[in-house]
C-alpha atoms as a PDB file:
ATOM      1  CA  UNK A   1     -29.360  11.196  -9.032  1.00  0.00           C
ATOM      2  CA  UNK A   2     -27.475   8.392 -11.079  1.00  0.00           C
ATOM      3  CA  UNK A   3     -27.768   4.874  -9.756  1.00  0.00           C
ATOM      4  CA  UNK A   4     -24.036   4.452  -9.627  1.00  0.00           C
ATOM      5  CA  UNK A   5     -23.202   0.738  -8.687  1.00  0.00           C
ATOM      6  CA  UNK A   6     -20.354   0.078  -6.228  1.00  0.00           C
ATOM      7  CA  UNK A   7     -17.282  -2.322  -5.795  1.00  0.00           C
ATOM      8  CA  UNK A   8     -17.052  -3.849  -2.190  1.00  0.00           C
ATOM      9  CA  UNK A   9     -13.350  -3.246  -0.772  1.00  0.00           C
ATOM     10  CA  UNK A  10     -11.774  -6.271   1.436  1.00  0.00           C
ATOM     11  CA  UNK A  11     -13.289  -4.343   4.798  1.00  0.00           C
ATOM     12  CA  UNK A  12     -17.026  -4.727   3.521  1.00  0.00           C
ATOM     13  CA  UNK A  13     -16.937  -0.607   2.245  1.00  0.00           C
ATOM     14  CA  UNK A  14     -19.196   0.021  -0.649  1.00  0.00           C
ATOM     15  CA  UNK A  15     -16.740   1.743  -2.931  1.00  0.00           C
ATOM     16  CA  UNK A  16     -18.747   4.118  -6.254  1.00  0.00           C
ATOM     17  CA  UNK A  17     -17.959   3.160  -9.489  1.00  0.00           C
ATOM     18  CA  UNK A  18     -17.289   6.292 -10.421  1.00  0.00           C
ATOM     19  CA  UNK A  19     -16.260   9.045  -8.818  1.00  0.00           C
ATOM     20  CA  UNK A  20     -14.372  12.659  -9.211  1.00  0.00           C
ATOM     21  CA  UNK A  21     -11.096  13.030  -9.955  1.00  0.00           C
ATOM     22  CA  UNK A  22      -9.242  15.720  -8.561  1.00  0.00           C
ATOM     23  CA  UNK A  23      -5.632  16.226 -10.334  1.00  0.00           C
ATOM     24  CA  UNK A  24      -4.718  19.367 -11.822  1.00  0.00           C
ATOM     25  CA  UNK A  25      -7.734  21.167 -11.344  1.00  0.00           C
ATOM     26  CA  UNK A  26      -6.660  24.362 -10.372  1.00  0.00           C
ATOM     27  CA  UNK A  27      -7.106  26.245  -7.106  1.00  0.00           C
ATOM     28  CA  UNK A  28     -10.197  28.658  -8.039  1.00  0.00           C
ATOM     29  CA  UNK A  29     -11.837  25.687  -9.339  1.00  0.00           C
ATOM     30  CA  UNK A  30     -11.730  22.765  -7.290  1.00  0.00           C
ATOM     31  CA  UNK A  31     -14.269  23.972  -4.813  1.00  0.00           C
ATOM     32  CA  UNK A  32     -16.681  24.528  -7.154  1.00  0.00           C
ATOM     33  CA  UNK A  33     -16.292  21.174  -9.175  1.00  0.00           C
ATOM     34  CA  UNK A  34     -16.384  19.448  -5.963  1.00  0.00           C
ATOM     35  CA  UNK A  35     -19.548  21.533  -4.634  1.00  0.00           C
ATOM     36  CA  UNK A  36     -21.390  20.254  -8.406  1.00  0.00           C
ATOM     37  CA  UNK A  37     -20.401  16.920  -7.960  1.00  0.00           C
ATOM     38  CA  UNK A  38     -21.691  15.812  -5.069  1.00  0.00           C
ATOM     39  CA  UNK A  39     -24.472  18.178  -5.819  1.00  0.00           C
ATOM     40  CA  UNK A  40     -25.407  15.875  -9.215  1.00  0.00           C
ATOM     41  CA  UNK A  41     -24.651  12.576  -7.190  1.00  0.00           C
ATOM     42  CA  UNK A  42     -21.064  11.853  -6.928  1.00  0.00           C
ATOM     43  CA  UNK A  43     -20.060  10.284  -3.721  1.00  0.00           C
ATOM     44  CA  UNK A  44     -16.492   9.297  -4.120  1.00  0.00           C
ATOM     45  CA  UNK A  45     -13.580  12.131  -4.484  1.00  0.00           C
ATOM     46  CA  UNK A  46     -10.447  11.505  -5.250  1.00  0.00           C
ATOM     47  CA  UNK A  47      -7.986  13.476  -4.031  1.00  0.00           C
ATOM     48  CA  UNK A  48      -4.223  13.611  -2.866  1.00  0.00           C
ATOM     49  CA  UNK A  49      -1.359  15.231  -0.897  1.00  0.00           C
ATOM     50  CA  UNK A  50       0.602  16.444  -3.809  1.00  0.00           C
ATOM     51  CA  UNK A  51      -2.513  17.755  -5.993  1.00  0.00           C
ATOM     52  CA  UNK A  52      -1.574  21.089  -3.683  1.00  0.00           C
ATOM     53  CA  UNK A  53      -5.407  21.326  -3.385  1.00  0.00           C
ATOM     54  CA  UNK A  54      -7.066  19.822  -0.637  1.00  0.00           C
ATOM     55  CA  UNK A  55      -7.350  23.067   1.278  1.00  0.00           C
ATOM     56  CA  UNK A  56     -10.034  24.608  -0.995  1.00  0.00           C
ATOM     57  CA  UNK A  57     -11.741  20.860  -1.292  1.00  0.00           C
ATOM     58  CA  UNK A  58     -12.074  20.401   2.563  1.00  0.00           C
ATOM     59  CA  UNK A  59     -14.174  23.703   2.713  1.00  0.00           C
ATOM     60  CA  UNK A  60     -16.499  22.813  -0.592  1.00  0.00           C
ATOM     61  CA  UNK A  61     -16.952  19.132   0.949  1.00  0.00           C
ATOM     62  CA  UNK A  62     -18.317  20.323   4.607  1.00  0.00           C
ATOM     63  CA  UNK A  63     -20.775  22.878   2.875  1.00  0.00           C
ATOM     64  CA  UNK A  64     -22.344  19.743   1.263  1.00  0.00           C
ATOM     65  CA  UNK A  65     -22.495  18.392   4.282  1.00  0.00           C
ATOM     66  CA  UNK A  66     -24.056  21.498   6.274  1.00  0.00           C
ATOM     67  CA  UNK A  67     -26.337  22.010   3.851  1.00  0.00           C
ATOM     68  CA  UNK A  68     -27.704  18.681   4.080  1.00  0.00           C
ATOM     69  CA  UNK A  69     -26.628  17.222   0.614  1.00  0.00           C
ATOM     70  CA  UNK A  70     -25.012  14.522   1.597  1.00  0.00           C
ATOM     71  CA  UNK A  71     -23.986  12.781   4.785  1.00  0.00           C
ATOM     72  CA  UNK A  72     -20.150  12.152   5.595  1.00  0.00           C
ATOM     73  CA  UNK A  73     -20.803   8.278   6.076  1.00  0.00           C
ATOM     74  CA  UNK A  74     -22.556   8.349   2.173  1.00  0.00           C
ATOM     75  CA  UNK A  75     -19.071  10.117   0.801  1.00  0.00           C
ATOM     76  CA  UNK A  76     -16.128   8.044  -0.348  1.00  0.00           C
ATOM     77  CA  UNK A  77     -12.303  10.609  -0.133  1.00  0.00           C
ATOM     78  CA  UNK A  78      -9.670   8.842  -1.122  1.00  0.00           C
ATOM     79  CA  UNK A  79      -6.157  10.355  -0.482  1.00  0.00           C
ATOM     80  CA  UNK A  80      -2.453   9.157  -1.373  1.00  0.00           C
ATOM     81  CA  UNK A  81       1.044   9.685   0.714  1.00  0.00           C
ATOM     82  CA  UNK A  82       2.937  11.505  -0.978  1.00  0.00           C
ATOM     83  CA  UNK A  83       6.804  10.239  -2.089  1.00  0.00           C
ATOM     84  CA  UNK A  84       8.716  12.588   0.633  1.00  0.00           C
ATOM     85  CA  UNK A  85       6.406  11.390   3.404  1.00  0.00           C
ATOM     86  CA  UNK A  86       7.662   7.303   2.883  1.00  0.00           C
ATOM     87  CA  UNK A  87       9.719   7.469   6.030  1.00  0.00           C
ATOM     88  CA  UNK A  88       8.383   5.758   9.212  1.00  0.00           C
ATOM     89  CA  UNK A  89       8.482   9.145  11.637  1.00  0.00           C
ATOM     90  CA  UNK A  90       6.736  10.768   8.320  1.00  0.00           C
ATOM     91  CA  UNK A  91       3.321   8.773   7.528  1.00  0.00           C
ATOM     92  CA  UNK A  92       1.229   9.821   9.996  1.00  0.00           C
ATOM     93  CA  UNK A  93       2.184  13.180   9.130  1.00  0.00           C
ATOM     94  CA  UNK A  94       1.449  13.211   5.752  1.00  0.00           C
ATOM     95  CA  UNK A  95      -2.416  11.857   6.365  1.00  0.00           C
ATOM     96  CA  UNK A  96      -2.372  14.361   9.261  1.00  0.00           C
ATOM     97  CA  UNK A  97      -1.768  17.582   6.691  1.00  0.00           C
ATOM     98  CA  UNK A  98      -4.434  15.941   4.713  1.00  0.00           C
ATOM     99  CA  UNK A  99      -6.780  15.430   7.095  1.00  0.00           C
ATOM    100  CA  UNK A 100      -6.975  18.925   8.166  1.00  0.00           C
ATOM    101  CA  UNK A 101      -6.879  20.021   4.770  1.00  0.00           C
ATOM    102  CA  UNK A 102     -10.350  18.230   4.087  1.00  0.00           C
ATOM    103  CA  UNK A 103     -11.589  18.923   7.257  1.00  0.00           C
ATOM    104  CA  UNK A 104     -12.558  15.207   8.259  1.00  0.00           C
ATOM    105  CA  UNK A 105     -11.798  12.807  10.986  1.00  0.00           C
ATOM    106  CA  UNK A 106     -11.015   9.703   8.363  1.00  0.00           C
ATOM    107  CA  UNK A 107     -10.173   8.707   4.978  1.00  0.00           C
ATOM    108  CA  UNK A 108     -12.387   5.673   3.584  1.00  0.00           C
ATOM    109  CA  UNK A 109      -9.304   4.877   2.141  1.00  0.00           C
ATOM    110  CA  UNK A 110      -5.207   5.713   1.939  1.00  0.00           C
ATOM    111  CA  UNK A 111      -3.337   4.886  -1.116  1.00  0.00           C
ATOM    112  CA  UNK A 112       0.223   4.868  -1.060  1.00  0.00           C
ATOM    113  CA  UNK A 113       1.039   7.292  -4.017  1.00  0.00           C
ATOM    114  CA  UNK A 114       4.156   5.814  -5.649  1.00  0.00           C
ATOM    115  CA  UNK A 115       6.296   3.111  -4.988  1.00  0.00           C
ATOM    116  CA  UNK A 116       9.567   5.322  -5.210  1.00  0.00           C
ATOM    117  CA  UNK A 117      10.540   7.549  -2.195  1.00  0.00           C
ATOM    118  CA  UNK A 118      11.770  11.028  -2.717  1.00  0.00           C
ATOM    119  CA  UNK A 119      14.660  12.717  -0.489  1.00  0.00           C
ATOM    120  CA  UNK A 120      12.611  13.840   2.862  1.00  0.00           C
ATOM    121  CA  UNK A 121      12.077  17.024   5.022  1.00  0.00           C
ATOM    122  CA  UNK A 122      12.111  19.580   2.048  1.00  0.00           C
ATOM    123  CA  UNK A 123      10.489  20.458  -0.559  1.00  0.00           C
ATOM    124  CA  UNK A 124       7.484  18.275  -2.044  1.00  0.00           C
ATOM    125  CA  UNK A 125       9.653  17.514  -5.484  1.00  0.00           C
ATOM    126  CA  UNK A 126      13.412  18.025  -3.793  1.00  0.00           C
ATOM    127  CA  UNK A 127      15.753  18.903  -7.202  1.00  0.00           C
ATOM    128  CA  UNK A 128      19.483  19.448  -7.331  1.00  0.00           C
ATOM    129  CA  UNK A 129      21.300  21.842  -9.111  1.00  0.00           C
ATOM    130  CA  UNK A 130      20.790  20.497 -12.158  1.00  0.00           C
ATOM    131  CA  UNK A 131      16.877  20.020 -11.624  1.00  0.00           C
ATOM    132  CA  UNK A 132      17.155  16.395 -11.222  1.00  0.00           C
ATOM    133  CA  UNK A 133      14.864  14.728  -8.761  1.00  0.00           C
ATOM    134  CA  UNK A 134      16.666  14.023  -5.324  1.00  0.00           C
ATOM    135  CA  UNK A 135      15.743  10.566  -4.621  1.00  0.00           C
ATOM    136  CA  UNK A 136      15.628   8.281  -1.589  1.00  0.00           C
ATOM    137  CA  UNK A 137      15.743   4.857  -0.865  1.00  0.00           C
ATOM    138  CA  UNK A 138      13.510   3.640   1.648  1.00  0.00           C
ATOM    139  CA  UNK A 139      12.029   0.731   1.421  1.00  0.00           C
ATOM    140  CA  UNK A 140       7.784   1.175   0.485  1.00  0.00           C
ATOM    141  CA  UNK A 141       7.377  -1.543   2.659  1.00  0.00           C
ATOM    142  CA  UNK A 142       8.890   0.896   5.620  1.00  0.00           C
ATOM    143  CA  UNK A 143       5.665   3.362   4.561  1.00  0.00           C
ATOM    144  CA  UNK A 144       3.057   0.064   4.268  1.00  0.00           C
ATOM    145  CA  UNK A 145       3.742  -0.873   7.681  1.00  0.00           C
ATOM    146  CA  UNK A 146       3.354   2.877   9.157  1.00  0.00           C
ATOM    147  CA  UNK A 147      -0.074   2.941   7.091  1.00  0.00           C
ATOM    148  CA  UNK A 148      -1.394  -0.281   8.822  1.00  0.00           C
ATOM    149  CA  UNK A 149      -0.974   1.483  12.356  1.00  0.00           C
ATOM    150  CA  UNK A 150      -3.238   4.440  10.417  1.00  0.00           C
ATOM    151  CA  UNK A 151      -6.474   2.064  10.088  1.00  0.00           C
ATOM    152  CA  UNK A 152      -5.927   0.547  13.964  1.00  0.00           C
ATOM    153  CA  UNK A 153      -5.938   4.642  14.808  1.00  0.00           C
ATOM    154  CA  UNK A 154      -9.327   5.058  12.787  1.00  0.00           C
ATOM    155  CA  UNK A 155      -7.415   7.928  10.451  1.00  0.00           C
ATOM    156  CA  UNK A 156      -8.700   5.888   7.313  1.00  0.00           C
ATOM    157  CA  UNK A 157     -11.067   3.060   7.164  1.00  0.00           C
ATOM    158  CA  UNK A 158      -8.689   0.846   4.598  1.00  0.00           C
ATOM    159  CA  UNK A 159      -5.470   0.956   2.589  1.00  0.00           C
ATOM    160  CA  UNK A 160      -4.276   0.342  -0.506  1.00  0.00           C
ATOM    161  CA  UNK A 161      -1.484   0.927  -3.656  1.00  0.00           C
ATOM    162  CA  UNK A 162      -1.587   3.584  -6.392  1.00  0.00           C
ATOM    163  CA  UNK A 163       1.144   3.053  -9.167  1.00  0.00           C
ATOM    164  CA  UNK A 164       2.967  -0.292  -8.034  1.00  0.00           C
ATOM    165  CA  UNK A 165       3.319  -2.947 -10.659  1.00  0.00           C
ATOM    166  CA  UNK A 166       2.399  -6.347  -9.950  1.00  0.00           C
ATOM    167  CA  UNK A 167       5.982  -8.215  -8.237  1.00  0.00           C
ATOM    168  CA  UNK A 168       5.557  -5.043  -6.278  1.00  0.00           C
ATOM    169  CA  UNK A 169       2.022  -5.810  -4.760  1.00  0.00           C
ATOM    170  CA  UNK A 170       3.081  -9.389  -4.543  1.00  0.00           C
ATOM    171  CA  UNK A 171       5.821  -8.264  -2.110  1.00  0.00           C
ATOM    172  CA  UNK A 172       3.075  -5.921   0.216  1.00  0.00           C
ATOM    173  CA  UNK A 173       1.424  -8.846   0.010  1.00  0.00           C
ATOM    174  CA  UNK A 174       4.078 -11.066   1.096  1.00  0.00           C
ATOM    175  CA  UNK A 175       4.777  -9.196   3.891  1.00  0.00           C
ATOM    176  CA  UNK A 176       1.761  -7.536   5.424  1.00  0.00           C
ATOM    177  CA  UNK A 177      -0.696  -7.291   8.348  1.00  0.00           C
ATOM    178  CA  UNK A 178      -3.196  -5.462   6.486  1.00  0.00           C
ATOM    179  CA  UNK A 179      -3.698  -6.533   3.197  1.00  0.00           C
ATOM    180  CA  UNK A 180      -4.293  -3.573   0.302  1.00  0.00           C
ATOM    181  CA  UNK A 181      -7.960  -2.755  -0.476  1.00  0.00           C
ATOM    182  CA  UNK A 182      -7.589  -1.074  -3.838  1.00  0.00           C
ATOM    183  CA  UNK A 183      -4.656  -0.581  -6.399  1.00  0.00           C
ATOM    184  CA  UNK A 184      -5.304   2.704  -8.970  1.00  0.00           C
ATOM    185  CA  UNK A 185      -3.623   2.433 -11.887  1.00  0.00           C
ATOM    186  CA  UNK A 186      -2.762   4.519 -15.273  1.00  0.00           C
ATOM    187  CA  UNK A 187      -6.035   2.375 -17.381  1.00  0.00           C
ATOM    188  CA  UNK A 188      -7.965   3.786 -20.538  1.00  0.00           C
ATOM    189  CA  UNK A 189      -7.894   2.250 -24.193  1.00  0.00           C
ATOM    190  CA  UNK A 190      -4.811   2.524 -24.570  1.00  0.00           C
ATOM    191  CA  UNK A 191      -2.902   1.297 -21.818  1.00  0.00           C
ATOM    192  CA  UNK A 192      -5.686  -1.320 -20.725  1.00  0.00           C
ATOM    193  CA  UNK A 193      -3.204  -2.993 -18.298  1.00  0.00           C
ATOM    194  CA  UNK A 194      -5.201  -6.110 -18.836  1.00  0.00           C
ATOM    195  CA  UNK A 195      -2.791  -8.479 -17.468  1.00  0.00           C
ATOM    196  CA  UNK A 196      -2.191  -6.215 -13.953  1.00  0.00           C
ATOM    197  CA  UNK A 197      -6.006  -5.825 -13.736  1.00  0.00           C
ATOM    198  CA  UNK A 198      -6.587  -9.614 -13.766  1.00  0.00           C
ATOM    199  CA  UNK A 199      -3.423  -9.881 -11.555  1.00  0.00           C
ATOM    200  CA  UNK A 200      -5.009  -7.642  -8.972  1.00  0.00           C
ATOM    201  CA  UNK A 201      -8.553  -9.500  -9.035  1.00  0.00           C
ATOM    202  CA  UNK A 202      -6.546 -12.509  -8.550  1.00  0.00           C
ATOM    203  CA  UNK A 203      -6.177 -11.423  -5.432  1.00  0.00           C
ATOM    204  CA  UNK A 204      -8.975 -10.104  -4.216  1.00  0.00           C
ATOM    205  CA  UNK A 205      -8.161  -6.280  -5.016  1.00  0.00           C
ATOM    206  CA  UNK A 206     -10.275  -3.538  -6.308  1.00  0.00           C
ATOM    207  CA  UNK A 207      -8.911  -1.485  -9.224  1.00  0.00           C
ATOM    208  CA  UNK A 208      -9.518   2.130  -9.953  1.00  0.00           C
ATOM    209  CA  UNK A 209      -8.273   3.580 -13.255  1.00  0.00           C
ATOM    210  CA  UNK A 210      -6.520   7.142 -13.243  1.00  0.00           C
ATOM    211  CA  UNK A 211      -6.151   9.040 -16.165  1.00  0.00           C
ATOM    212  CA  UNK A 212      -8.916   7.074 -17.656  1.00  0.00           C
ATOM    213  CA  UNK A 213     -10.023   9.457 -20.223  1.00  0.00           C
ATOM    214  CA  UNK A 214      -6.147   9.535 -21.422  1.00  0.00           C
ATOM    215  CA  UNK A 215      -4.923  12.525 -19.686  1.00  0.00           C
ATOM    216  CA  UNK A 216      -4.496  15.177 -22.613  1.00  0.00           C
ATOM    217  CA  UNK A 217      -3.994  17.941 -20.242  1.00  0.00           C
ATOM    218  CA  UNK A 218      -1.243  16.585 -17.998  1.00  0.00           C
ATOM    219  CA  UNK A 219       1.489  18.945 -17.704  1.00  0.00           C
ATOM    220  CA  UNK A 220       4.294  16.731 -19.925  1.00  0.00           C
ATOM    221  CA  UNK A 221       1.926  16.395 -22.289  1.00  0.00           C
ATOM    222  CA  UNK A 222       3.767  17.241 -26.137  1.00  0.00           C
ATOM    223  CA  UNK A 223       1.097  18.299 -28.892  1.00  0.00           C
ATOM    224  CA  UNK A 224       1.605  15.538 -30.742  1.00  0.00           C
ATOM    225  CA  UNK A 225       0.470  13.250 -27.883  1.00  0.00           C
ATOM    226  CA  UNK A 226      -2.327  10.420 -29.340  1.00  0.00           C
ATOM    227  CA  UNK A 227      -5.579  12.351 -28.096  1.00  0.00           C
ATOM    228  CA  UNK A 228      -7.610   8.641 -27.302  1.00  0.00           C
ATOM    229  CA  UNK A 229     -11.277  11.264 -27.395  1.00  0.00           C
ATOM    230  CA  UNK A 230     -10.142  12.088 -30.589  1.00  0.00           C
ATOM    231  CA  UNK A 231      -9.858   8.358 -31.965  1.00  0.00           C
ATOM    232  CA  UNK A 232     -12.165   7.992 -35.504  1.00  0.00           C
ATOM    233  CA  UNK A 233     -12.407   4.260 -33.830  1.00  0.00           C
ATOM    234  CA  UNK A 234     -14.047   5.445 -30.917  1.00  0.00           C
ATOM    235  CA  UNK A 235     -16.127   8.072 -32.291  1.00  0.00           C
ATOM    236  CA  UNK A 236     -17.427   5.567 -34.604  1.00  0.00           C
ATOM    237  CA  UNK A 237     -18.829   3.214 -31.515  1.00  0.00           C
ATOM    238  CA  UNK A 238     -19.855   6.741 -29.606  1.00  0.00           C
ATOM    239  CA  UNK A 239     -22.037   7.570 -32.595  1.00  0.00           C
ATOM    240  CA  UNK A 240     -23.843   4.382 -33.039  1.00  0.00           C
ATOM    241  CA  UNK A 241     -24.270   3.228 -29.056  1.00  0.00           C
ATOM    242  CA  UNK A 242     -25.808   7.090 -29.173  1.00  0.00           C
ATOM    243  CA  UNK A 243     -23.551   8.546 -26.274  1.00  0.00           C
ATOM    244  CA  UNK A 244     -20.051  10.580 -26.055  1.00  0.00           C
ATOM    245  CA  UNK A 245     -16.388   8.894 -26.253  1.00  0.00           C
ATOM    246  CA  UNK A 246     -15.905   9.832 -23.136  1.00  0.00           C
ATOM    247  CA  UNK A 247     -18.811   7.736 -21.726  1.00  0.00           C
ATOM    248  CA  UNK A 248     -18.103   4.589 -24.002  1.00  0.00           C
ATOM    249  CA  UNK A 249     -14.330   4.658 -22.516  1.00  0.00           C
ATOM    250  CA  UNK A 250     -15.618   5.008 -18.968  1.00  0.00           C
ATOM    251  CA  UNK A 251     -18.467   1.646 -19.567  1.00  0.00           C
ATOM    252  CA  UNK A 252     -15.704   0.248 -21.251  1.00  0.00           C
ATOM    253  CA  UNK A 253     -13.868   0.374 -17.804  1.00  0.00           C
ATOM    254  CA  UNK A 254     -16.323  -0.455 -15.858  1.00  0.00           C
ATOM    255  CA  UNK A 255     -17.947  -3.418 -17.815  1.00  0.00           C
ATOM    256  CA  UNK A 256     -14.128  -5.022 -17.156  1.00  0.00           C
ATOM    257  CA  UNK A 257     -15.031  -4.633 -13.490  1.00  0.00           C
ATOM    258  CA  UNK A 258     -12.944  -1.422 -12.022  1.00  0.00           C
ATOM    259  CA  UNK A 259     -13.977   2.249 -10.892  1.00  0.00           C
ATOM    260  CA  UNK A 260     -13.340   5.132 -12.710  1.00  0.00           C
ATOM    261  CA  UNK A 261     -12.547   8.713 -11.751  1.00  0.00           C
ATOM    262  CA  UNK A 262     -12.904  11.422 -14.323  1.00  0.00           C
ATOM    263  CA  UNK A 263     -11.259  14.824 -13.757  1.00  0.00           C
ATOM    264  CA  UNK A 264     -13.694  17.674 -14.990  1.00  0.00           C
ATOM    265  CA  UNK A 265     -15.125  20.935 -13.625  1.00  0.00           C
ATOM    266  CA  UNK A 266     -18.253  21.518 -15.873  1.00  0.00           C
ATOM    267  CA  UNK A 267     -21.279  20.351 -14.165  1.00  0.00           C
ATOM    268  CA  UNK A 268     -22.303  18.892 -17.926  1.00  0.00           C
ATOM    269  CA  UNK A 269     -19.869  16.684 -18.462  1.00  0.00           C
ATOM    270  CA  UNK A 270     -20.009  15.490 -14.599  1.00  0.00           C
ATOM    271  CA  UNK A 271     -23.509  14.452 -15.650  1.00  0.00           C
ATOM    272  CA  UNK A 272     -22.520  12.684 -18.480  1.00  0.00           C
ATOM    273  CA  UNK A 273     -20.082  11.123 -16.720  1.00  0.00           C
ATOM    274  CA  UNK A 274     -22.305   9.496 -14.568  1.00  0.00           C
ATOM    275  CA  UNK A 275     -25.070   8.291 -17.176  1.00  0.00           C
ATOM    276  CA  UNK A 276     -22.710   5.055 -17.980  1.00  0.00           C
ATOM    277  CA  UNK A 277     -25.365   2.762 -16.166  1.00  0.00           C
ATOM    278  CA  UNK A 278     -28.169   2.887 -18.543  1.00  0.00           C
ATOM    279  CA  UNK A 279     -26.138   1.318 -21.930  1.00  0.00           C
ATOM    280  CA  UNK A 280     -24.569  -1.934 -22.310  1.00  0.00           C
ATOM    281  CA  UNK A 281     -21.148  -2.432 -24.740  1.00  0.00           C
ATOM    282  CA  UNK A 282     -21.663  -5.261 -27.107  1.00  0.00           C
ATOM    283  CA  UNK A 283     -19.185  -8.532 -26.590  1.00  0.00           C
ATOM    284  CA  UNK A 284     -17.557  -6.793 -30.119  1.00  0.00           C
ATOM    285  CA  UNK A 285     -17.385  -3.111 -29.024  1.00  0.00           C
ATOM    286  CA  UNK A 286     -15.680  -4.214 -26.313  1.00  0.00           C
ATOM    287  CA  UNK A 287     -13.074  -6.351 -28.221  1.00  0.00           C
ATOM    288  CA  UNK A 288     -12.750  -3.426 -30.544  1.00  0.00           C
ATOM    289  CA  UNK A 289     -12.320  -0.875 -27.497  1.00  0.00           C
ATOM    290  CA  UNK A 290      -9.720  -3.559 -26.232  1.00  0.00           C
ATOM    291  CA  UNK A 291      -7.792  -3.602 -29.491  1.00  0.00           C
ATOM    292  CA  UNK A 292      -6.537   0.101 -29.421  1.00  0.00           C
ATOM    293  CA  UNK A 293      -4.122  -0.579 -26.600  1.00  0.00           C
ATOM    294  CA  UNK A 294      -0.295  -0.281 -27.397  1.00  0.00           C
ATOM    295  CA  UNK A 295       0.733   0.145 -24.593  1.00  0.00           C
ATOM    296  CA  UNK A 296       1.104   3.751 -24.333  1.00  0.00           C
ATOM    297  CA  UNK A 297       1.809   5.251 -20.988  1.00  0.00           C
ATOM    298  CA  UNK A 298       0.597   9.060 -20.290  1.00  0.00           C
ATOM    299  CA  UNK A 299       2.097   9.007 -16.475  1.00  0.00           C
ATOM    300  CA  UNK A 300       5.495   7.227 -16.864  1.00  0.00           C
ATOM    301  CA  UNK A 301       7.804   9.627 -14.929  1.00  0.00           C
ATOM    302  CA  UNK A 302      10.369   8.377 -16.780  1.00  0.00           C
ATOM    303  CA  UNK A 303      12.687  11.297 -14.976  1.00  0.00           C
ATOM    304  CA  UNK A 304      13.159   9.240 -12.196  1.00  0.00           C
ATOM    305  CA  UNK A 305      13.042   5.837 -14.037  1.00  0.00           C
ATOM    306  CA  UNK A 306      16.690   5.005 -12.019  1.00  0.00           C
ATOM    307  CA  UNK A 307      14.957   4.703  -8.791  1.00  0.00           C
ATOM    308  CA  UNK A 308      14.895   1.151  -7.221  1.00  0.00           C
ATOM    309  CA  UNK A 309      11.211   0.765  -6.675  1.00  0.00           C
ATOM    310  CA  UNK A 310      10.479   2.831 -10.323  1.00  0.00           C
ATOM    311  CA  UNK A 311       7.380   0.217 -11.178  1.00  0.00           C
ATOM    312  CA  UNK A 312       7.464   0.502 -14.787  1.00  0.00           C
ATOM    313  CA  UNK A 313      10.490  -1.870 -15.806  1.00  0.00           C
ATOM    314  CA  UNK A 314       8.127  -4.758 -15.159  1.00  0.00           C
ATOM    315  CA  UNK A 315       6.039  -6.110 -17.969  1.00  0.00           C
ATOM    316  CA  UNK A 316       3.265  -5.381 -15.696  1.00  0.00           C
END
């Protein structure tokens, strides 16, 4: 099993690393890939409301645990609240759904999803006629406050803020009981959000990259899209530190001091995944890892880029 090191959260929890990522692997799969994982050593799982696949990852999780793979107190699930569920008489409802889904008691941690609030009691992506997004405006600090009242209820051991830009953790901040435990974020070599990462250990926050291996396969995705595993660059550093692209970008990430969670379902490259610990990146691999951001955004749900609380019109 892979000596994965941890981050420690603001409530003393040892958070992996690294850990499995769970969007857009489809129903049919998930079970498995989550079965393999935490059969080769992964102990967090990623997973949220709005992935639509929790139901066939609660089942795959408790057969690790029946068989005697793992223990539920040596697992890390995160989960997210999903945009519809932002309204006060709606957050305990969301984590509720999940809760059964996955077939535990507790998260180790809640994220709230999004910043932006989508119209309520309908469908999970309410559209118009016209296919537009139906939006709504309540306030994400409405949802933070509803999300403190989960950890004094023991439904997830900490919180914390997937998505927000920086003025908008300042302002949770600002205003909370409970301050936010981790913030995941859109990071990889070419977004490295270095100035919201630094912001965010400023403050005592954790950082988890999404979409940390660039995302090819995200629905939106046009075929023209920069493919970052693809980079000459990078295969140039893979070949001469002797591993894959893949793992350089993940040590890259965590050598700047954040977890990682890699979406895959073969059991190979879940392995690889996790052999990141045994390598070092030079001071000038990293500087030349650094220099291929431009700032190029993979999740920028730019369809709904008129909300009030849309997080990207921020520098950071």
């Amino acid at each position: 099993m892979a000596n994965v090191k941890c981050l420690t959260l603001a409530n003393g929890a040892k958070m992996p690393m690294v850990g499995l990522g769970t969007w857009k692997s489809k129903p049919g799969e998930v079970a498995e890939a989550v079965k393999k994982a935490i059969g080769v050593g992964y102990r967090m799982i990623d997973c949220a409301f709005i992935y639509g696949n929790e139901p066939e990852i609660g089942p795959a999780i408790k057969e690790k645990i029946s068989d005697g793979t793992v223990k539920r107190e040596e697992l890390f699930i995160i989960s997210k609240l999903w945009n519809t569920y932002h309204r006060k008489d709606l957050v305990k409802k969301c984590i509720t759904q999940t809760l059964n889904n996955l077939q535990l008691d507790y998260l180790d941690i809640y994220l709230m999803h999004w910043p932006m609030a989508y119209k309520e009691d309908g469908e999970n992506v309410p559209r118009d006629e016209d296919g537009n997004i139906i939006l709504s405006e309540i306030d994400f600090l409405e949802a933070w406050k509803e999300m403190e009242k989960l950890v004094d209820e023991g439904l997830t051991k900490a919180i914390g803020l997937s998505n927000f830009n920086s003025k908008q953790v300042q302002r949770i901040f600002d205003n909370c009981r409970i301050k936010p435990a981790n913030l995941q974020i859109e990071i990889n070599p070419y977004l490295s959000n270095e100035r919201l990462v630094n912001f965010a250990h400023e403050k005592g926050l954790t950082v988890t990259a999404h979409s940390c291996l660039g995302s090819n396969d995200r629905p939106w995705a046009k075929p023209d899209d920069p493919k970052l595993l693809e980079d000459p660059r990078l295969l140039e550093i893979a070949k001469k530190v002797g591993k894959s692209p893949a793992q350089v970008v993940l040590r890259w990430g965590i050598q700047r001091g954040y977890a990682v969670i890699p979406k895959t379902v073969s059991e190979e490259r879940m392995k690889e995944n996790l052999q990141i610990f045994d390598f070092e990146l030079s001071d000038e691999d990293m500087k030349t890892v650094s220099s291929y951001n431009h700032n190029y955004r993979a999740c920028h749900l730019t369809w709904v880029k008129d909300h009030i609380y849309y997080p990207f019109k921020e520098e950071f």
